[in-house]
N, C-alpha and C. Protein backbone atom coordinates (compact mmCIF):
# COMPACT_ATOMS: atom_id res chain seq x y z
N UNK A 1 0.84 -1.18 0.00
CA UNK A 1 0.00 0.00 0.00
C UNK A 1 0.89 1.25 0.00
N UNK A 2 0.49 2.48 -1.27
CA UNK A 2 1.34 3.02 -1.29
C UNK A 2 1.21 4.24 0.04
N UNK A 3 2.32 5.63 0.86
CA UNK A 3 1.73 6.12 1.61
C UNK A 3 0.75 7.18 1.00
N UNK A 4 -0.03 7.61 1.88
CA UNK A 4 -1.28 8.49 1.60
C UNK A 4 -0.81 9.81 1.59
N UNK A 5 -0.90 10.07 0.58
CA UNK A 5 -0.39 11.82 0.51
C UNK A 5 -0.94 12.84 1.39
N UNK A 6 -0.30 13.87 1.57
CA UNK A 6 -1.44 14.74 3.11
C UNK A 6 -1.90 15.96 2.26
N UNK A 7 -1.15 16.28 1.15
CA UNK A 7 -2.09 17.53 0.15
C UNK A 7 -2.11 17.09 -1.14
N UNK A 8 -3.27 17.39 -1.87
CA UNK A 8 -4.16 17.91 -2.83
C UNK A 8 -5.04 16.64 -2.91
N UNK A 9 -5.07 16.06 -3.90
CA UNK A 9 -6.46 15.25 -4.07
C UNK A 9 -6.22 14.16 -4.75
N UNK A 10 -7.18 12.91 -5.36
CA UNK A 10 -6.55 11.90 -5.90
C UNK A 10 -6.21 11.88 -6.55
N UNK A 11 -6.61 12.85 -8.07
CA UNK A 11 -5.80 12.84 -9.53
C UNK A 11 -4.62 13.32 -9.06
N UNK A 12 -3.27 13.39 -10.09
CA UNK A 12 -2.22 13.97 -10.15
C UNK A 12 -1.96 15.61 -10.50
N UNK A 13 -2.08 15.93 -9.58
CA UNK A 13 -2.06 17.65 -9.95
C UNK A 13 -2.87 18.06 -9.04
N UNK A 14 -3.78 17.73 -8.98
CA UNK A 14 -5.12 18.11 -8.63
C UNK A 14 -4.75 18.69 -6.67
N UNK A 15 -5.60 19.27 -6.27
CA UNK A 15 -6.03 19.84 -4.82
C UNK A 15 -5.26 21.18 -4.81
N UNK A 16 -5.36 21.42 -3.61
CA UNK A 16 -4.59 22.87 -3.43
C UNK A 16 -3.27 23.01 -3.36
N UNK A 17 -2.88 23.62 -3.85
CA UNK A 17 -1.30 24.36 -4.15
C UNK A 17 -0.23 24.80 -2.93
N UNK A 18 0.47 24.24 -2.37
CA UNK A 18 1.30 24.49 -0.96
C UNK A 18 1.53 26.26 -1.70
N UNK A 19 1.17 27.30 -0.27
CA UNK A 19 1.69 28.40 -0.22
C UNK A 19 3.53 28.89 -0.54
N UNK A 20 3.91 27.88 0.35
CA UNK A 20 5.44 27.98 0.69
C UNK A 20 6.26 26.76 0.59
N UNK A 21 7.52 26.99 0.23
CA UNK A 21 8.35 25.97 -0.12
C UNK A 21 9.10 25.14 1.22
N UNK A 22 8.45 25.11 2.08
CA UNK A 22 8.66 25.30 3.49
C UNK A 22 7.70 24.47 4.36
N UNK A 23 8.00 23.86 5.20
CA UNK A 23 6.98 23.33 6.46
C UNK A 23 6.35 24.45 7.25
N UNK A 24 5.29 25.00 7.53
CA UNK A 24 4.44 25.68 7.85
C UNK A 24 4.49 25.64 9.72
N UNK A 25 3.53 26.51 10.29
CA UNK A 25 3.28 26.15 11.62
C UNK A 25 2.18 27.21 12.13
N UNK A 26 1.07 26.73 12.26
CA UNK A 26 -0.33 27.06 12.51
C UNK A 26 -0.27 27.75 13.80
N UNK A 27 -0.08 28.93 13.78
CA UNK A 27 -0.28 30.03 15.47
C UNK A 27 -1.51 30.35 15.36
N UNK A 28 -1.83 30.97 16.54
CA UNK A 28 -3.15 31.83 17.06
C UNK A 28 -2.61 33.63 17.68
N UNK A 29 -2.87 34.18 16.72
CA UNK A 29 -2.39 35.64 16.90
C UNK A 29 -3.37 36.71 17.28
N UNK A 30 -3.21 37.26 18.51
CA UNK A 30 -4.55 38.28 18.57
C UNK A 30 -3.60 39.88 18.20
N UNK A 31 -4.55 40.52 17.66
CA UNK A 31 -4.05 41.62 17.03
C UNK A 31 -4.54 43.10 17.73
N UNK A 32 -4.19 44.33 18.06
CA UNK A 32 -4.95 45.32 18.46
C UNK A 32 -5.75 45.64 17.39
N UNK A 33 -6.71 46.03 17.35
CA UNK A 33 -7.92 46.63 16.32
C UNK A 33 -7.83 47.70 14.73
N UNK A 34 -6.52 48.37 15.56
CA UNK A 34 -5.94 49.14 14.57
C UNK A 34 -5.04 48.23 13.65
N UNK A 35 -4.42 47.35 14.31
CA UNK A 35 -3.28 46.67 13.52
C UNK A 35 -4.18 46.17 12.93
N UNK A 36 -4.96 45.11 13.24
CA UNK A 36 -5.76 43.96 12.18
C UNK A 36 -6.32 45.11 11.18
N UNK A 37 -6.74 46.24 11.73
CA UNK A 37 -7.19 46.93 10.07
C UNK A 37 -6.73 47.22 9.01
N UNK A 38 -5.45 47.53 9.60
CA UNK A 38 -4.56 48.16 8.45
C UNK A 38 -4.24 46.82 8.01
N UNK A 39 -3.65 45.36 8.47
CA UNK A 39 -3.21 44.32 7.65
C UNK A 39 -4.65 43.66 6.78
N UNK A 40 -5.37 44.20 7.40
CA UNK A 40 -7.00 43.43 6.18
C UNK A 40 -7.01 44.61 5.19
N UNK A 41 -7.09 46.22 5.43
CA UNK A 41 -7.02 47.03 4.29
C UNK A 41 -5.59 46.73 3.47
N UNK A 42 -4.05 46.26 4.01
CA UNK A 42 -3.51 45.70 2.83
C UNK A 42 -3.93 44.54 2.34
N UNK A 43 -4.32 43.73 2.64
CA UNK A 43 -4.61 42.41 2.13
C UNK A 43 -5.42 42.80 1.12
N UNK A 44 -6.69 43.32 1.56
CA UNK A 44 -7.77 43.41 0.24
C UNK A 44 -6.94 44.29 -1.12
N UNK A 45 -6.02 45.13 -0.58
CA UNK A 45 -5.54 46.27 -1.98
C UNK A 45 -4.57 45.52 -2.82
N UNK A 46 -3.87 44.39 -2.03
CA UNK A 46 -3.13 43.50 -2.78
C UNK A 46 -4.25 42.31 -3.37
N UNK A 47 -5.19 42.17 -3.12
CA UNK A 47 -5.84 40.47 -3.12
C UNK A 47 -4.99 39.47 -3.09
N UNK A 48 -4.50 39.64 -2.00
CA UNK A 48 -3.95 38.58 -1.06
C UNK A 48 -4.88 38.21 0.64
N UNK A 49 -4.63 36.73 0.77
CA UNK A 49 -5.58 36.80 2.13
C UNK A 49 -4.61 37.37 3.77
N UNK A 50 -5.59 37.35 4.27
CA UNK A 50 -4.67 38.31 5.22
C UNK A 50 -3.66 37.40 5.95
N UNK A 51 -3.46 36.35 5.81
CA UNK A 51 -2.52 35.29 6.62
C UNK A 51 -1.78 35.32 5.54
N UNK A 52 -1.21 35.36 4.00
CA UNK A 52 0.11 36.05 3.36
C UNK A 52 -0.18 37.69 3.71
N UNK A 53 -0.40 38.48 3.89
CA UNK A 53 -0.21 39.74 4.00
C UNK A 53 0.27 39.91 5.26
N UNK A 54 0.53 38.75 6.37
CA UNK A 54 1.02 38.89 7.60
C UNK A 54 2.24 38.78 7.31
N UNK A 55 2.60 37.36 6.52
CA UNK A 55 3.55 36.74 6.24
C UNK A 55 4.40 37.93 5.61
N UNK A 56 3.83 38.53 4.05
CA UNK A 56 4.67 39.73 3.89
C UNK A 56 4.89 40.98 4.38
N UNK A 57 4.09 41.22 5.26
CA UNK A 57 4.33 42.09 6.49
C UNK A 57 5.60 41.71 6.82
N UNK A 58 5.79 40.70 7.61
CA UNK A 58 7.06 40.19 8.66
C UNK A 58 8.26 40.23 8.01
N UNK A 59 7.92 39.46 6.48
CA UNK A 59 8.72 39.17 5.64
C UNK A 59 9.64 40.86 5.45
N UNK A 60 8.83 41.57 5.33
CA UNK A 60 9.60 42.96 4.83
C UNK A 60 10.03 43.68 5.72
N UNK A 61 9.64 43.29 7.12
CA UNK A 61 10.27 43.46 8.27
C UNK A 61 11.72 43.68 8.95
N UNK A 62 11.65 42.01 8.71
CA UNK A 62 12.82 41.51 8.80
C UNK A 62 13.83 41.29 7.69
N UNK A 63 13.63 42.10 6.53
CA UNK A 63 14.51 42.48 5.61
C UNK A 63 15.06 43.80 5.48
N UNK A 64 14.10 44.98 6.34
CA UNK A 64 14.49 46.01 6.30
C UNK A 64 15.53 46.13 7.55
N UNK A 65 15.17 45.50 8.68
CA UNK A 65 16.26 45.05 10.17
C UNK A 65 17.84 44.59 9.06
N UNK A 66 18.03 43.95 8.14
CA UNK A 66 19.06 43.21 7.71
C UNK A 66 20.24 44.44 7.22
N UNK A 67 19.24 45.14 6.56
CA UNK A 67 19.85 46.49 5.96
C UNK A 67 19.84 46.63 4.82
């Protein structure tokens, strides 16, 4: 029996598309009111969902810290 794949679906190709080239890790983040607005008003201006618009939040973060 071959093992059971954990993403996309039974055809070949088929199901959803991994975000990242990377092993993931599922947090629970509470946000102040102001912050969550401004990261949902970028999310919607990019149409991106707001869990990558966190991601590139941080992401540009910690690239501008690098120098």
């Amino acid at each position: 029996m071959a093992s059971k794949n954990k993403h996309g679906g039974k055809r070949k190709g088929s199901g959803r598309k991994a975000l990242y080239n990377e092993p993931t890790e599922r947090q629970w983040v509470i946000f102040p009111l102001s912050i969550y607005k401004q990261v949902k008003q970028y999310a919607t201006d990019n149409n991106i969902s707001f869990a990558v618009a966190v991601v590139q939040i941080i992401k540009n973060y910690f690239n501008q810290l690098k120098g």
